[in-house]
N, C-alpha and C. Protein backbone atom coordinates (compact mmCIF):
# COMPACT_ATOMS: atom_id res chain seq x y z
N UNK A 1 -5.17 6.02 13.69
CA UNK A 1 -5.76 7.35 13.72
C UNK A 1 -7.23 7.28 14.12
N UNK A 2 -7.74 6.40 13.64
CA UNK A 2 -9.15 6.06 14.26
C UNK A 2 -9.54 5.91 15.28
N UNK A 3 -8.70 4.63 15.98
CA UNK A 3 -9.12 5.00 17.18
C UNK A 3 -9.00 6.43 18.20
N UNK A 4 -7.57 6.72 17.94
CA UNK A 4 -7.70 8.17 18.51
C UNK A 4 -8.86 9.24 18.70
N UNK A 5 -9.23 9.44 17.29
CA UNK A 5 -10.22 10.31 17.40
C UNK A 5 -11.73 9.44 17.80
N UNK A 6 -12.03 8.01 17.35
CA UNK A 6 -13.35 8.16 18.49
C UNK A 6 -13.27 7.95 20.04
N UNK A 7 -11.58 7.49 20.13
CA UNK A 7 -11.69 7.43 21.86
C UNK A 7 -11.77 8.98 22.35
N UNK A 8 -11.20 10.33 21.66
CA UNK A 8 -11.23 11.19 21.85
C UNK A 8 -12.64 11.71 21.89
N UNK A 9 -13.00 11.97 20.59
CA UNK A 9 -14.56 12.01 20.47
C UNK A 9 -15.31 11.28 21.54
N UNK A 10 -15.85 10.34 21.93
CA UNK A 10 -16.02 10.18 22.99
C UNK A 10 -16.00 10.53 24.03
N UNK A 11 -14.76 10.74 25.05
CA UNK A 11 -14.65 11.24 26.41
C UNK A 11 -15.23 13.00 26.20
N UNK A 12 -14.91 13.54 25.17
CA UNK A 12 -15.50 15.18 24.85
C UNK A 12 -16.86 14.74 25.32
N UNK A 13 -17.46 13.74 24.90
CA UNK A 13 -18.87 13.43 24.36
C UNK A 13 -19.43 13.48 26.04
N UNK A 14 -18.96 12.47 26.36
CA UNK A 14 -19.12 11.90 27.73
C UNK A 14 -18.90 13.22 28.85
N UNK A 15 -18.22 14.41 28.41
CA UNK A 15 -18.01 15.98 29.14
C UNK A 15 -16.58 15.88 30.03
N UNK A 16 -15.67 14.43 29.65
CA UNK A 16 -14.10 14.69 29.75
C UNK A 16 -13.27 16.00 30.02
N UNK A 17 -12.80 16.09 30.74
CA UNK A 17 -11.83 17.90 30.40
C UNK A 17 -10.55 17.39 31.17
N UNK A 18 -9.44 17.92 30.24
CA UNK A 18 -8.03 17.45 30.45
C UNK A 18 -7.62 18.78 29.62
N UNK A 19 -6.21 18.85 30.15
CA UNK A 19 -5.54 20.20 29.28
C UNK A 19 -4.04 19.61 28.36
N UNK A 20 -4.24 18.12 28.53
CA UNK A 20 -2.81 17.22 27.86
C UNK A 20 -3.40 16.22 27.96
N UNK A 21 -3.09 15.66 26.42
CA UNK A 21 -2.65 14.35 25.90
C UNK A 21 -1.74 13.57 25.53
N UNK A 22 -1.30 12.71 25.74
CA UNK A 22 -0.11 11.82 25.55
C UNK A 22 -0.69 10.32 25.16
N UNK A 23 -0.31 10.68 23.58
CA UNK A 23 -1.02 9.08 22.76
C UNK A 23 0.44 8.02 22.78
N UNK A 24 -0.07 6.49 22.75
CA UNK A 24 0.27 5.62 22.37
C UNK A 24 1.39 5.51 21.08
N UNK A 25 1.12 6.16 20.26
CA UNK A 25 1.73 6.24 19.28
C UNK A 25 1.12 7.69 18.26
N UNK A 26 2.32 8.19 17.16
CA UNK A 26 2.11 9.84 16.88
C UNK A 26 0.71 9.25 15.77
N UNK A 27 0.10 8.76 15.04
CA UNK A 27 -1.18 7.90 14.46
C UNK A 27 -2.27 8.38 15.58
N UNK A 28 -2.14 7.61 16.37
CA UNK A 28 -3.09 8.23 17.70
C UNK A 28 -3.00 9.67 17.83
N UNK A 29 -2.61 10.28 18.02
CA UNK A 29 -2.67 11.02 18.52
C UNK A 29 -2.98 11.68 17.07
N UNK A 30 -2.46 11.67 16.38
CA UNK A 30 -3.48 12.54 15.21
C UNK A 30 -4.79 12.34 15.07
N UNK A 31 -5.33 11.32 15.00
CA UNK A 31 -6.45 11.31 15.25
C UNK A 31 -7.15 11.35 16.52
N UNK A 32 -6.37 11.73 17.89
CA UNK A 32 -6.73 12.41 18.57
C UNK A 32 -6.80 14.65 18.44
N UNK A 33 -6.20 14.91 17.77
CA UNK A 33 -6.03 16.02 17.31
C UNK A 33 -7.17 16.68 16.13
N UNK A 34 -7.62 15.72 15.34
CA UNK A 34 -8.69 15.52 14.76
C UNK A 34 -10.13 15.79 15.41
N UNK A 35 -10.34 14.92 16.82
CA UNK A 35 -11.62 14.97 17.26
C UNK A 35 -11.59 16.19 17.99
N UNK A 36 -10.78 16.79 18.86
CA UNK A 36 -10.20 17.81 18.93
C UNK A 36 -10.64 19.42 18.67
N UNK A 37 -10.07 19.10 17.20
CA UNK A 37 -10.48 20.57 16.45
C UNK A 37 -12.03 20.70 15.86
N UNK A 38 -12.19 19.15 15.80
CA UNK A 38 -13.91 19.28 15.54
C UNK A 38 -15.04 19.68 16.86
N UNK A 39 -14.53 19.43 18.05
CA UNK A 39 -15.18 19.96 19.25
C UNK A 39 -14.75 21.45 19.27
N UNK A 40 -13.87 22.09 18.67
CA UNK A 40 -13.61 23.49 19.00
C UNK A 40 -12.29 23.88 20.09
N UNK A 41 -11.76 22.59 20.27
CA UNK A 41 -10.73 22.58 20.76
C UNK A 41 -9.47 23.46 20.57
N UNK A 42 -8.89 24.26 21.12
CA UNK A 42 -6.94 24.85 20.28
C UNK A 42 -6.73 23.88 20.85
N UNK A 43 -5.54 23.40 19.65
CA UNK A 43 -4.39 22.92 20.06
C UNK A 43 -2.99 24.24 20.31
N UNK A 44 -2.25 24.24 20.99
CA UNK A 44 -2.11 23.50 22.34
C UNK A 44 -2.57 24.43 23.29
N UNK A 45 -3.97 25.59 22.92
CA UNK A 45 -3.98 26.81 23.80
C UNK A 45 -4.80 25.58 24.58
N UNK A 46 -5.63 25.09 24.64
CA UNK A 46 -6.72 24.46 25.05
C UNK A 46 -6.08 22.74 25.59
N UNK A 47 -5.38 22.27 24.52
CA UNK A 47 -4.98 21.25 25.20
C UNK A 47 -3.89 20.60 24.28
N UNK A 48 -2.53 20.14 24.87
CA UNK A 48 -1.64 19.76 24.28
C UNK A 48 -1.50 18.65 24.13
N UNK A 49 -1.11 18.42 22.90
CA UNK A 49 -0.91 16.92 22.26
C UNK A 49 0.55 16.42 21.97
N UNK A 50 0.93 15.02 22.58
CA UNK A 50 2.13 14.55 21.97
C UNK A 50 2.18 13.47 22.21
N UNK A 51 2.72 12.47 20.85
CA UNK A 51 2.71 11.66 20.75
C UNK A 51 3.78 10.57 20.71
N UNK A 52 4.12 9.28 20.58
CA UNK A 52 5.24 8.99 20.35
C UNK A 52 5.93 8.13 19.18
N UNK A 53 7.20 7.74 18.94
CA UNK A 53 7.56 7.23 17.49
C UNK A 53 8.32 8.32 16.78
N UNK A 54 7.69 9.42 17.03
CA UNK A 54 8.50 10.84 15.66
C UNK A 54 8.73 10.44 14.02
N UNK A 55 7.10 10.06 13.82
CA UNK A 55 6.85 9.76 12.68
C UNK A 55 7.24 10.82 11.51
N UNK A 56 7.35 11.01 10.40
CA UNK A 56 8.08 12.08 9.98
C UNK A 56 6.75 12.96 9.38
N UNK A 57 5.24 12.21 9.84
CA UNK A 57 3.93 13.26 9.46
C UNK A 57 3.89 14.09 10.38
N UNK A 58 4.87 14.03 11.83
CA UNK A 58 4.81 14.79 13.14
C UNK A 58 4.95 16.35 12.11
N UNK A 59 5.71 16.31 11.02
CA UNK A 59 5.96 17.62 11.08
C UNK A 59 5.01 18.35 10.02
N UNK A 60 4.15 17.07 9.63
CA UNK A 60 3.11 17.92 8.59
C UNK A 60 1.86 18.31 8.77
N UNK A 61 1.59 17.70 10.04
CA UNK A 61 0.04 17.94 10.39
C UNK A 61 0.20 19.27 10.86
N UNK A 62 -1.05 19.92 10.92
CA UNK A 62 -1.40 21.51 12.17
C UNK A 62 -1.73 21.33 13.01
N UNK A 63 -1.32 21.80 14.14
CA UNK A 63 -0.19 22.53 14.08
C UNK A 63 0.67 21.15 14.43
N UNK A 64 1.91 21.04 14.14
CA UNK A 64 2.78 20.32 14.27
C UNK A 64 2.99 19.46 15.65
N UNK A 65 3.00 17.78 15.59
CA UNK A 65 2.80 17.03 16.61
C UNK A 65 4.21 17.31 17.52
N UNK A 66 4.42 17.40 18.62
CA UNK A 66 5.44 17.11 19.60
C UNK A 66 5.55 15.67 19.69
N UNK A 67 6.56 15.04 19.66
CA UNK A 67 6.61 13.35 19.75
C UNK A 67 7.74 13.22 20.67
N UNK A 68 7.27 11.84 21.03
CA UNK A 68 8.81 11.32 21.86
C UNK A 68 9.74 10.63 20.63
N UNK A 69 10.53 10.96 20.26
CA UNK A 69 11.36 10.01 19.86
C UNK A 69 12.41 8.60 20.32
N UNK A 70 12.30 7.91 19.56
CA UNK A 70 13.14 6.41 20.25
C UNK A 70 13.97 6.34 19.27
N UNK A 71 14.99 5.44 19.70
CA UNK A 71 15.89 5.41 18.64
C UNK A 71 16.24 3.68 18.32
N UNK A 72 15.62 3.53 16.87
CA UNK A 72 14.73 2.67 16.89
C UNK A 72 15.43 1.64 16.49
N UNK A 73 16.54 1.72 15.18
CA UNK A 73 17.80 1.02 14.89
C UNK A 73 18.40 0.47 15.85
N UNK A 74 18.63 1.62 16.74
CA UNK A 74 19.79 0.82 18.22
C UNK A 74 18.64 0.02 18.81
N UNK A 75 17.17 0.15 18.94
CA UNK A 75 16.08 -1.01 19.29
C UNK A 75 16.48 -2.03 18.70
N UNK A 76 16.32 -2.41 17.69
CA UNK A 76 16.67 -3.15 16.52
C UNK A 76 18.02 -4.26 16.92
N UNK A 77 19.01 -2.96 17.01
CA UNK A 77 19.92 -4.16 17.25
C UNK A 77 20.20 -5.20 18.45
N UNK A 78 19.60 -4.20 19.68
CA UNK A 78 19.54 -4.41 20.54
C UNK A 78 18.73 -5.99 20.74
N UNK A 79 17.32 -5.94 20.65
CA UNK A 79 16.76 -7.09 20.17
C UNK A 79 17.15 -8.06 19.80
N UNK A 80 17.64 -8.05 18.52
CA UNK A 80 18.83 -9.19 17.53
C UNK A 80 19.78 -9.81 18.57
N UNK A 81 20.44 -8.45 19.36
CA UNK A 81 22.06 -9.44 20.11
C UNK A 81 21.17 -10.30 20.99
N UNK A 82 19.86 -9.65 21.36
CA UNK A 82 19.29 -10.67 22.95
C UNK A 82 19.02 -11.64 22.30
N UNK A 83 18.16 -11.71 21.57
CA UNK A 83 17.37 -12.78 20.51
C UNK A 83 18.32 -14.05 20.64
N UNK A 84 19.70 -13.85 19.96
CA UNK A 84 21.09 -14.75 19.56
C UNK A 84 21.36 -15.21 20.80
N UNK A 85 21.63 -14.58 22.07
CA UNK A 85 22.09 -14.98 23.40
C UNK A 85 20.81 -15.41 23.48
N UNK A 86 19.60 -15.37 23.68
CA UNK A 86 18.55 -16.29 24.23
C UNK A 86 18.55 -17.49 23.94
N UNK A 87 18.84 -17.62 22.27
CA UNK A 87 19.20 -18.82 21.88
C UNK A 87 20.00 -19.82 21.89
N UNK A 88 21.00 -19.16 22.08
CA UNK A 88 22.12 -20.32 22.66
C UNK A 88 21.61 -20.80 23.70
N UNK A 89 21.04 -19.94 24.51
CA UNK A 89 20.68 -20.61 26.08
C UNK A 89 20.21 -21.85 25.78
N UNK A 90 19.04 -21.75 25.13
CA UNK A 90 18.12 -22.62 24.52
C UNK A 90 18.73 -24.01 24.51
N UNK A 91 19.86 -23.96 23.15
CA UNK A 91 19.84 -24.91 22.65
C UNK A 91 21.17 -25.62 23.49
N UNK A 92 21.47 -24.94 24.67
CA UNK A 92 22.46 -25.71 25.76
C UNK A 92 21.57 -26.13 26.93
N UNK A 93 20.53 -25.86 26.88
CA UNK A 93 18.94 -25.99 28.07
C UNK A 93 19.74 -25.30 29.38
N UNK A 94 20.39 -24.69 29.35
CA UNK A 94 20.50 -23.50 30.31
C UNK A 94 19.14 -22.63 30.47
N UNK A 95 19.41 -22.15 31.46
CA UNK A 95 18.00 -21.43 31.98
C UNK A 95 18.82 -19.93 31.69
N UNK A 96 17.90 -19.09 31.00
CA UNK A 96 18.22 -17.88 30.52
C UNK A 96 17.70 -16.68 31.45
N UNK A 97 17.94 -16.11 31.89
CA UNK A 97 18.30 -14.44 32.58
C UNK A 97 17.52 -13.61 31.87
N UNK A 98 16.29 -13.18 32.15
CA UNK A 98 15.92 -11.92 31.60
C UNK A 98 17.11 -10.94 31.38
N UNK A 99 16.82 -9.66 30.77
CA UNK A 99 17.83 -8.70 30.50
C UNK A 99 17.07 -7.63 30.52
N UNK A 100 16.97 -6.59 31.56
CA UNK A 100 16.52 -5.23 31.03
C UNK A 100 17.48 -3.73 29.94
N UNK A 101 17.51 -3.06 29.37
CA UNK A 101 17.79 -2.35 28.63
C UNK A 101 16.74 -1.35 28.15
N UNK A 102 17.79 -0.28 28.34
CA UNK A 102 16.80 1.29 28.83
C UNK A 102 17.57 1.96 27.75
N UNK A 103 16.77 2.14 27.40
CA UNK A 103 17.37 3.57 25.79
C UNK A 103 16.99 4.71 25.70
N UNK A 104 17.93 5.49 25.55
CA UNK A 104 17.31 7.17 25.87
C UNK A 104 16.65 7.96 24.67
N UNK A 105 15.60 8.19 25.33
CA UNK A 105 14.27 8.61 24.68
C UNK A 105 14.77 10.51 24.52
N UNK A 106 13.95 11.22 23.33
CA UNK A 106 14.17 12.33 23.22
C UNK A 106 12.75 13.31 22.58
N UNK A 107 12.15 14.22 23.45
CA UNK A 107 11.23 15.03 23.19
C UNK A 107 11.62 15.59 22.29
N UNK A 108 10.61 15.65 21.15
CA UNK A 108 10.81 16.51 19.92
C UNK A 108 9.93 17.55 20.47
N UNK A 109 9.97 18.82 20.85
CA UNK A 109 8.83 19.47 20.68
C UNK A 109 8.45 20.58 19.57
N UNK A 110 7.36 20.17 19.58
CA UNK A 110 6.76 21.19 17.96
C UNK A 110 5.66 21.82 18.51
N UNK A 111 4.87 22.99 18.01
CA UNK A 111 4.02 23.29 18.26
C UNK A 111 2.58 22.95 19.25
N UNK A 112 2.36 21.41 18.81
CA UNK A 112 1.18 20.87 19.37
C UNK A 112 1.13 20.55 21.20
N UNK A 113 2.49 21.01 21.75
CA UNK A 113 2.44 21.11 23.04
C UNK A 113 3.00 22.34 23.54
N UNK A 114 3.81 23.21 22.56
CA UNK A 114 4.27 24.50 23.21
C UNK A 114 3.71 25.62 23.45
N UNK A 115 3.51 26.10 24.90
CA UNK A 115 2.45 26.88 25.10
C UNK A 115 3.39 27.86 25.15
């Protein structure tokens, strides 16, 4: 959250102007939402915020964060099966195959981006 708001704070500082933000993670971006309302900023008349993760504070802050959601379990497992197949590679000194894997992401939207 910290950094958010002084990287935010900052670029305001510096005379920045953007009408959307899209943080790193929904933490960031609250404390981008923070520096924000202390410049006199609306959220989202002035500039929309969303973040990602769909932390479950998305729905307690003001006005309410928009997040990307991931779906983080099927991350999880996903990881684990590569992890196990990497390893075998390993321990047969086979040369192992990257693997890409794409998981479908889902906009929560809440307030903090709906104009």
């Amino acid at each position: 959250m910290q950094t958010g708001y002084e990287v935010v704070k900052k670029m305001l500082q510096d005379g920045a102007t953007f009408d959307g933000l899209f943080a790193v993670n929904d933490e960031t971006a609250i404390g981008a939402m923070k520096a924000l309302k202390e410049a006199g900023k609306r959220i989202p008349q002035d500039v929309a915020v969303i973040g990602f993760g769909d932390n479950p504070i998305c729905e307690i802050v003001e006005p309410a964060l928009s997040s990307i959601r991931q779906p983080g379990f099927e991350m999880g497992q996903i990881a684990a099966q590569l992890f196990i197949k990497q390893a075998v590679f390993v321990d047969k000194k086979e040369e192992y195959e990257t693997e890409i894997k794409i998981l479908k992401t889902t906009l929560v939207a809440r307030a903090s981006s709906v104009r």
